[in-house]
Protein backbone atom coordinates (compact mmCIF):
# COMPACT_ATOMS: atom_id res chain seq x y z
CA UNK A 1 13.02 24.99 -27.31
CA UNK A 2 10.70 27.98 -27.34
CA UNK A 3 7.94 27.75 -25.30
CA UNK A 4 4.73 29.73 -26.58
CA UNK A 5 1.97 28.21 -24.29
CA UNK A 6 1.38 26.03 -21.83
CA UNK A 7 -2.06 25.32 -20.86
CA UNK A 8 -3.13 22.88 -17.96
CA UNK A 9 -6.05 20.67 -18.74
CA UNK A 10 -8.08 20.26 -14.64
CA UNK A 11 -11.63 19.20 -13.24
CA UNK A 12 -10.55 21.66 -10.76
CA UNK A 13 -10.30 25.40 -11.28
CA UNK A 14 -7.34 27.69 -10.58
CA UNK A 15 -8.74 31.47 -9.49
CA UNK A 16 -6.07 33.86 -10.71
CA UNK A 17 -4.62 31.24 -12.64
CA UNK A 18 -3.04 29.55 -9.54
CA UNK A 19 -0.86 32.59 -8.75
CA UNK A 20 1.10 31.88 -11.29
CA UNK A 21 2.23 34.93 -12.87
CA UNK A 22 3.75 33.76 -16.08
CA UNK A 23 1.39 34.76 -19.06
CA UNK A 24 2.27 31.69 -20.91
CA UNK A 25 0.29 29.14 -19.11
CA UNK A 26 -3.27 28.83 -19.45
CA UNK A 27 -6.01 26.75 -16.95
CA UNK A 28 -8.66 24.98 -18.83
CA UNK A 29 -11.22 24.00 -16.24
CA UNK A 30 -13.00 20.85 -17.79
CA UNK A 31 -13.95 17.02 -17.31
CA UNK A 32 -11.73 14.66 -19.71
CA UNK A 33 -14.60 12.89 -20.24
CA UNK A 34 -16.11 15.86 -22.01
CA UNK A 35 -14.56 15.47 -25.89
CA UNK A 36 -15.84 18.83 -27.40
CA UNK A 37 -14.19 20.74 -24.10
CA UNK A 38 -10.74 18.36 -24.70
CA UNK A 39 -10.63 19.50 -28.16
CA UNK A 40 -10.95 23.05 -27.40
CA UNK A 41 -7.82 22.50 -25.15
CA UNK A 42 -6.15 21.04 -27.45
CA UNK A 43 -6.14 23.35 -30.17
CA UNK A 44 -2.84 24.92 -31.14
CA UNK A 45 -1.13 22.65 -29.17
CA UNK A 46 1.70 20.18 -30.23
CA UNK A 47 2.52 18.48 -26.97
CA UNK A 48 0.37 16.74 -24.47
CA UNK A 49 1.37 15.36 -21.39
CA UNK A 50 -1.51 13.02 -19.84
CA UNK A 51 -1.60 12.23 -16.17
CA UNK A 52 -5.56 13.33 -15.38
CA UNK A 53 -7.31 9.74 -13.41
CA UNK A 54 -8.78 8.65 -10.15
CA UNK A 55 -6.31 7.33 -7.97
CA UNK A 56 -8.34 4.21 -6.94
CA UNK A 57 -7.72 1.61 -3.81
CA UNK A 58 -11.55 0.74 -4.16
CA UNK A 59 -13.84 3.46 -2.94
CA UNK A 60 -15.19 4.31 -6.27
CA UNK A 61 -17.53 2.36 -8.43
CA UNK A 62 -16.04 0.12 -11.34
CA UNK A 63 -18.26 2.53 -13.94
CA UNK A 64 -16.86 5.89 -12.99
CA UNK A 65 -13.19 4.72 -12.39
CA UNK A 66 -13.12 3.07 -16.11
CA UNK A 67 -15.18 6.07 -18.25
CA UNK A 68 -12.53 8.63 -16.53
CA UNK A 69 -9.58 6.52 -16.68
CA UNK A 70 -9.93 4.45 -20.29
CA UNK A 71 -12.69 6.57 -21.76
CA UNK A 72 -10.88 9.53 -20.44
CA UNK A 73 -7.59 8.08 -22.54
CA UNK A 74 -9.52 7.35 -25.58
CA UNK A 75 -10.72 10.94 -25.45
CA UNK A 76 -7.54 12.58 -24.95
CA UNK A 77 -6.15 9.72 -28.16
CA UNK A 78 -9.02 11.42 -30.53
CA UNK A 79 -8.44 15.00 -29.17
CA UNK A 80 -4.84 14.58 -29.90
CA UNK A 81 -5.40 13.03 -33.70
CA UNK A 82 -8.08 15.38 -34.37
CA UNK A 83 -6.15 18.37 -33.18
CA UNK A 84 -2.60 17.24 -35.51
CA UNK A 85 -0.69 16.66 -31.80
CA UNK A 86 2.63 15.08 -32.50
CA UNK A 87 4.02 13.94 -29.08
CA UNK A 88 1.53 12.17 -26.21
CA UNK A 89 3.10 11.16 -22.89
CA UNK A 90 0.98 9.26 -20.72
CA UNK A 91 1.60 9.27 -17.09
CA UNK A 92 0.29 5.40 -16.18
CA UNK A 93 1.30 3.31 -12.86
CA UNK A 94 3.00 0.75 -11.46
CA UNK A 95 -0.32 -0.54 -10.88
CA UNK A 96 -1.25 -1.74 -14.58
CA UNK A 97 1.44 -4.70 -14.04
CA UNK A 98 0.21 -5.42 -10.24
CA UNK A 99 -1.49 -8.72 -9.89
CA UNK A 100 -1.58 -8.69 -5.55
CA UNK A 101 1.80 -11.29 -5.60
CA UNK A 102 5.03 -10.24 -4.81
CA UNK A 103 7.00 -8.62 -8.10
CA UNK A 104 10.56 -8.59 -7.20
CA UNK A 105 13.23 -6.77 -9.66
CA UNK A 106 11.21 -7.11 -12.60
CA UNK A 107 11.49 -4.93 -15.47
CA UNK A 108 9.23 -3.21 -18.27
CA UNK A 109 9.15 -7.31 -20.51
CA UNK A 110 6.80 -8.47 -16.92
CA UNK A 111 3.67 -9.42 -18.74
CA UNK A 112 0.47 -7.68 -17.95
CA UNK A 113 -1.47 -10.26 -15.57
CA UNK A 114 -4.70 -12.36 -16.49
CA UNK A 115 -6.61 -10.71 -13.93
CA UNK A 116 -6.12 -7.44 -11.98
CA UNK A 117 -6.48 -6.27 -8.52
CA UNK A 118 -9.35 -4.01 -8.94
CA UNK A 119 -10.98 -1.61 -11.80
CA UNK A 120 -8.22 0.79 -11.30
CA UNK A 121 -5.22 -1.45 -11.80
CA UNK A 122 -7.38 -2.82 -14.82
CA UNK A 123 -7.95 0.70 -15.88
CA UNK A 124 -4.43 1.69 -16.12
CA UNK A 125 -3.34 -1.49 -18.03
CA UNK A 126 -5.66 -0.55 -20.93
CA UNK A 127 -5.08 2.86 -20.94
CA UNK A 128 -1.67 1.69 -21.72
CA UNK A 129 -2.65 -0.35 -24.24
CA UNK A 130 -4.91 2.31 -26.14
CA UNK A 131 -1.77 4.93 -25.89
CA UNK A 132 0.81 2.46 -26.78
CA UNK A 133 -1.15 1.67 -29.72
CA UNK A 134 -1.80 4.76 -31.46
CA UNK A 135 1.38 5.53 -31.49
CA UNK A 136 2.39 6.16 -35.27
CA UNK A 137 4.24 8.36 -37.42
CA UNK A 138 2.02 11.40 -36.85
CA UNK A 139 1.57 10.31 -33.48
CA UNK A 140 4.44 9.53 -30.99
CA UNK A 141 3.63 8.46 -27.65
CA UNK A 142 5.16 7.03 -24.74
CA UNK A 143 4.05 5.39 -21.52
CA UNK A 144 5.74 6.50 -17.79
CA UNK A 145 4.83 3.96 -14.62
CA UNK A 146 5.61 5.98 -12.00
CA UNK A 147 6.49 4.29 -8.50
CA UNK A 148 5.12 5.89 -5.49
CA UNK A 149 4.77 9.48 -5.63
CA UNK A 150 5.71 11.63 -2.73
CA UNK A 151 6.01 14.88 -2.21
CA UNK A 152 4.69 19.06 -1.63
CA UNK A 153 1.12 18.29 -1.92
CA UNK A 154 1.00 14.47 -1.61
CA UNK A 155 -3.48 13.65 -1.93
CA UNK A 156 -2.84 9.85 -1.08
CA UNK A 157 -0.06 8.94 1.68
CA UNK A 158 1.28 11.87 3.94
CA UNK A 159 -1.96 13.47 4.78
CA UNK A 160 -3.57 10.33 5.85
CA UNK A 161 -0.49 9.39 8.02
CA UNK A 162 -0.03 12.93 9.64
CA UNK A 163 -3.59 12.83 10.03
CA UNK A 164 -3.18 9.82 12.25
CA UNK A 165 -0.08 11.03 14.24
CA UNK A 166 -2.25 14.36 14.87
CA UNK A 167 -4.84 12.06 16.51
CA UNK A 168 -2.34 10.53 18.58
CA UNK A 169 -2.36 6.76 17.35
CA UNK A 170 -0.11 5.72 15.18
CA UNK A 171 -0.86 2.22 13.39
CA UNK A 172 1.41 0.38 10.50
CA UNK A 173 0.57 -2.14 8.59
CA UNK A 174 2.10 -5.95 7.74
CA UNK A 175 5.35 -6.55 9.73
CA UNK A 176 7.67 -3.97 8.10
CA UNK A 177 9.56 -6.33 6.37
CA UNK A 178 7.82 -5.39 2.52
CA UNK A 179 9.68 -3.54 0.26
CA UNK A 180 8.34 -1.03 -2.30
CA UNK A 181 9.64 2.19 -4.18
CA UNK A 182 8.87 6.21 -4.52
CA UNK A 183 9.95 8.91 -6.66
CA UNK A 184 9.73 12.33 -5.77
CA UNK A 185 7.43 14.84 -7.93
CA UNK A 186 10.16 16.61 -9.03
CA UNK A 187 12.16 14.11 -10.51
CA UNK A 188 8.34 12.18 -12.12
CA UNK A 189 8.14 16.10 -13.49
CA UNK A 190 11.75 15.83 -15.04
CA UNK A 191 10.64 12.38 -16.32
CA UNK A 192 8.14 13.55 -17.98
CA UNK A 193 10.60 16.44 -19.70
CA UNK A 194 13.15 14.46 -21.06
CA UNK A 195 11.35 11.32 -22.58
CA UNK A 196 9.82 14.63 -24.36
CA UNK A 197 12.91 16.37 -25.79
CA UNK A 198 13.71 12.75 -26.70
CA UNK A 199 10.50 12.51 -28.80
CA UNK A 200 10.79 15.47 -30.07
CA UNK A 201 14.07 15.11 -31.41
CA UNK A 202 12.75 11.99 -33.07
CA UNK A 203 14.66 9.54 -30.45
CA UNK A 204 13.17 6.39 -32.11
CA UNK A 205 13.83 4.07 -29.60
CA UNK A 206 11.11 5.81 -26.80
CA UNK A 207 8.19 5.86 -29.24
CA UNK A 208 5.68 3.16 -28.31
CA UNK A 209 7.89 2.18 -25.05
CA UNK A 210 6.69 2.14 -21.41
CA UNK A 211 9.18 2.96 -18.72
CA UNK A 212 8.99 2.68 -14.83
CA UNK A 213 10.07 5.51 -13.19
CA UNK A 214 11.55 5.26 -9.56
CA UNK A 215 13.96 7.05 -7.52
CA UNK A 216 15.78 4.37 -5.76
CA UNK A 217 16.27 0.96 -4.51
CA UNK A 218 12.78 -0.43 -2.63
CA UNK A 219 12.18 0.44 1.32
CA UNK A 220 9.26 -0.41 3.91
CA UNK A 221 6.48 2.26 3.02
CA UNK A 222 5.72 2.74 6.33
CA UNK A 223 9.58 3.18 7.29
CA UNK A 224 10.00 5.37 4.38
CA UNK A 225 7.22 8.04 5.45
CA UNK A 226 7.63 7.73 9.02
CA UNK A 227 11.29 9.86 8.14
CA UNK A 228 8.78 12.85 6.71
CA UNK A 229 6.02 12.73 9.25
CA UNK A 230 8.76 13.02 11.99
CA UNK A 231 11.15 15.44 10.13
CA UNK A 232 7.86 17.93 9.59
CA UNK A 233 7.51 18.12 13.48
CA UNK A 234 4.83 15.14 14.66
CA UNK A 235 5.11 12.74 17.30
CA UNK A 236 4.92 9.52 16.31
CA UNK A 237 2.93 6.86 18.88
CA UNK A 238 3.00 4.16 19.65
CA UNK A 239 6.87 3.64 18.59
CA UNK A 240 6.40 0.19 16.71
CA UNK A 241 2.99 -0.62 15.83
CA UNK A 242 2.66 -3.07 13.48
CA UNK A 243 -1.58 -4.61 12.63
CA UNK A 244 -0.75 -7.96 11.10
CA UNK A 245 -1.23 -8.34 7.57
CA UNK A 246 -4.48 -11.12 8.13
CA UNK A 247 -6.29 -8.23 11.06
CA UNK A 248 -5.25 -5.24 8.75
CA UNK A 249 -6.41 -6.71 5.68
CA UNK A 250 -10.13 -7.86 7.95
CA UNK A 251 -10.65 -4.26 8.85
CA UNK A 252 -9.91 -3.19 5.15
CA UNK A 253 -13.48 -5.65 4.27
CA UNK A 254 -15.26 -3.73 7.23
CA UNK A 255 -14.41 -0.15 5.85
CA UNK A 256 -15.17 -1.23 2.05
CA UNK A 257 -18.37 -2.79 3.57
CA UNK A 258 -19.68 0.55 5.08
CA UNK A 259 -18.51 2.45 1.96
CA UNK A 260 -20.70 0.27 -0.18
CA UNK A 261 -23.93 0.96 2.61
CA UNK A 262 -23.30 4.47 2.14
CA UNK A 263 -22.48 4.85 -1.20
CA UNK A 264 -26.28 6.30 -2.46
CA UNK A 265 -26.64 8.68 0.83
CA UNK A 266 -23.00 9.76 0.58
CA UNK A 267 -19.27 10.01 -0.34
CA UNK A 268 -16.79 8.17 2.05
CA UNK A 269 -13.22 7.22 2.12
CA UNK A 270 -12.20 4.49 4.41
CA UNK A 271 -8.18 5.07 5.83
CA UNK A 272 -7.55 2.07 4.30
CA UNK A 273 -9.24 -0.70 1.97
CA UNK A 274 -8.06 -4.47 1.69
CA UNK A 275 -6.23 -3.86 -1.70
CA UNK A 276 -4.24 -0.84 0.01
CA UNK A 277 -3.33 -3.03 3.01
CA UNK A 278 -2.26 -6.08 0.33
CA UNK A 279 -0.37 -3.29 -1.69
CA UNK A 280 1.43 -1.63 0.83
CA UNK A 281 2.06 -5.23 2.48
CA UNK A 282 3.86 -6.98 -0.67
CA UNK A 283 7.20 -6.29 -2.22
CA UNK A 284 7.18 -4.39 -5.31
CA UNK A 285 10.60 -3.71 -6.95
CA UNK A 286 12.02 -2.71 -10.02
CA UNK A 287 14.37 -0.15 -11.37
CA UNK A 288 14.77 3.05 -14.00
CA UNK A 289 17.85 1.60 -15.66
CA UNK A 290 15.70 1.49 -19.68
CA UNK A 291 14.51 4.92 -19.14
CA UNK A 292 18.42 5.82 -17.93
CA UNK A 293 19.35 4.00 -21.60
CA UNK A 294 16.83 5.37 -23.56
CA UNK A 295 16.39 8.77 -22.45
CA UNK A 296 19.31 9.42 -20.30
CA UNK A 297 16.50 9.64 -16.76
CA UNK A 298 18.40 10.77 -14.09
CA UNK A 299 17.44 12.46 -10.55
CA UNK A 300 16.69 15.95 -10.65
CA UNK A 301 16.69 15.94 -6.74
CA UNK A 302 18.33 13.50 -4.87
CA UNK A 303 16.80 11.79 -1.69
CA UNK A 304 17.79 14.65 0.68
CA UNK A 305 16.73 17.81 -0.97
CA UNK A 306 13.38 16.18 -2.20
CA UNK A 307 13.00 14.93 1.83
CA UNK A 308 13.61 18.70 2.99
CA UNK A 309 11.36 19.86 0.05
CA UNK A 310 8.49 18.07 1.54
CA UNK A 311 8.87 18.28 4.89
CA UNK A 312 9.75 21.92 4.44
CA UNK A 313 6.05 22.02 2.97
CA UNK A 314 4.55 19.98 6.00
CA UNK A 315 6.41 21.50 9.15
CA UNK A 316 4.18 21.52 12.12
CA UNK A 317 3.81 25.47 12.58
């Protein structure tokens, strides 16, 4: 497949096009919700690969998470139709399925719940729907659910918990006993690849489809990070830890509390909010095996290189 351009759609801007010295790809710095700037991006462009959101455990307002998130989709949907874009691949979550009860070895047929979590989870299940539904046959698209990402770079879990092993106190949440899954951004990148080579070879049975993504069998999220913030060089303390589930999920209503008081004066993000601790405190399992059948998925990286990846990136200097 030749490869003529590759341009990378951001709010945030890239001086020196991210050091990236290959003349091929392009940074567009722009807000999805901004249609005109969208279409601009999108011209001369025949593939588009859709991941931009906010990442939301509930320190955002319900307005801003759903005109990014669905109006955001719905924008990129027009852009995409307008601009004669055969192939859309939208990066969605786990999350759009989540319903705060345990979801044990389900597959893609789990119905979407009644109600959702929060505006985010609510957000991602109609994004889905928007996507799944303009797919046609000018437009092919495809949903990914991604599990937990990890990896170089991670905004959302390793920061946070090397951030709390810096300060010396180390606190887990639930009893350890949940179980939940990750993929590595290297192998959610090589997701992304094939399911496209399989659209655009006109692989019929990955047009309108949604596929989870996941790396593995499920693992403690606590237990499974505690291996990177230890292998990158920080102390861990205390040993074991654990805030029970009812105390955890109390202090998660005290930090939303003071994020709502100080919401108009300023922005703040709480460690932890009561969906995160209910999240990170209830199994969640399921596994790649239709996006193995339908587009042959497989793991770019296996466990240990993508472990020594990231905690090659985070090693305590």
């Amino acid at each position: 497949m030749d490869i003529r351009l590759i341009r990378v759609f951001d709010l945030k801007s890239y001086p020196d096009n991210g050091n990236l010295t290959d003349e091929r790809i392009e940074f567009f710095q722009a807000d999805i919700r901004d249609l005109d700037a969208l279409n601009k991006a999108c011209m001369g462009i025949d593939i588009v690969i859709h991941s931009a959101a906010i990442v939301d455990w509930g320190t955002h307002s319900e307005k801003e998470v759903f005109d990014v998130n669905v109006g955001g989709t719905e924008n990129v949907i027009r852009a995409c139709k307008e601009n004669g874009i055969v192939i859309l691949v939208f990066t969605s979550s786990l999350d759009a399925v989540y319903n705060g009860e345990p979801l044990v070895n389900i597959d893609e047929n789990v119905p979407y719940p009644e109600n959702h979590s929060n505006m985010y989870c609510r957000s991602k299940y109609l994004s889905e729907i928007s996507v799944l539904e303009a797919n046609s046959g000018k437009l092919r698209t495809c949903v990914l659910r991604p599990a937990d990402i990890y990896g170089e770079g991670d905004p959302y879990h390793i920061d946070s918990l090397i951030n709390m092993a810096k300060n010396g106190f180390y606190v887990r949440l639930g009893n350890g006993t949940s179980r939940c899954q990750h993929v590595y951004v290297g192998n959610m990148a090589y997701a992304h690849v094939l399911v496209t080579l399989a659209m655009i070879m006109e692989n019929c049975s990955v047009c309108g489809e949604t596929y989870f993504i996941t790396d593995g069998s499920g693992v403690n999220f606590f237990s499974f990070f505690d291996q990177i913030v230890e292998g990158a060089g920080y102390k861990i303390w205390p040993r074991n830890l654990w805030l029970p589930r009812w105390f955890a999920f109390l202090l998660g209503s005290v930090s939303e509390f003071i994020v709502l008081l100080a919401r108009p004066f300023t922005k703040y993000n709480p460690k932890f909010s009561r969906f995160a601790v209910t999240y990170t405190c209830t199994d969640f399992t399921f596994s790649a095996g239709k996006a193995k059948r339908d587009f042959g998925y497989i793991t770019k990286y296996d466990e240990r290189e993508a472990f020594e990846r990231t905690i090659t990136y985070y090693k305590k200097s």
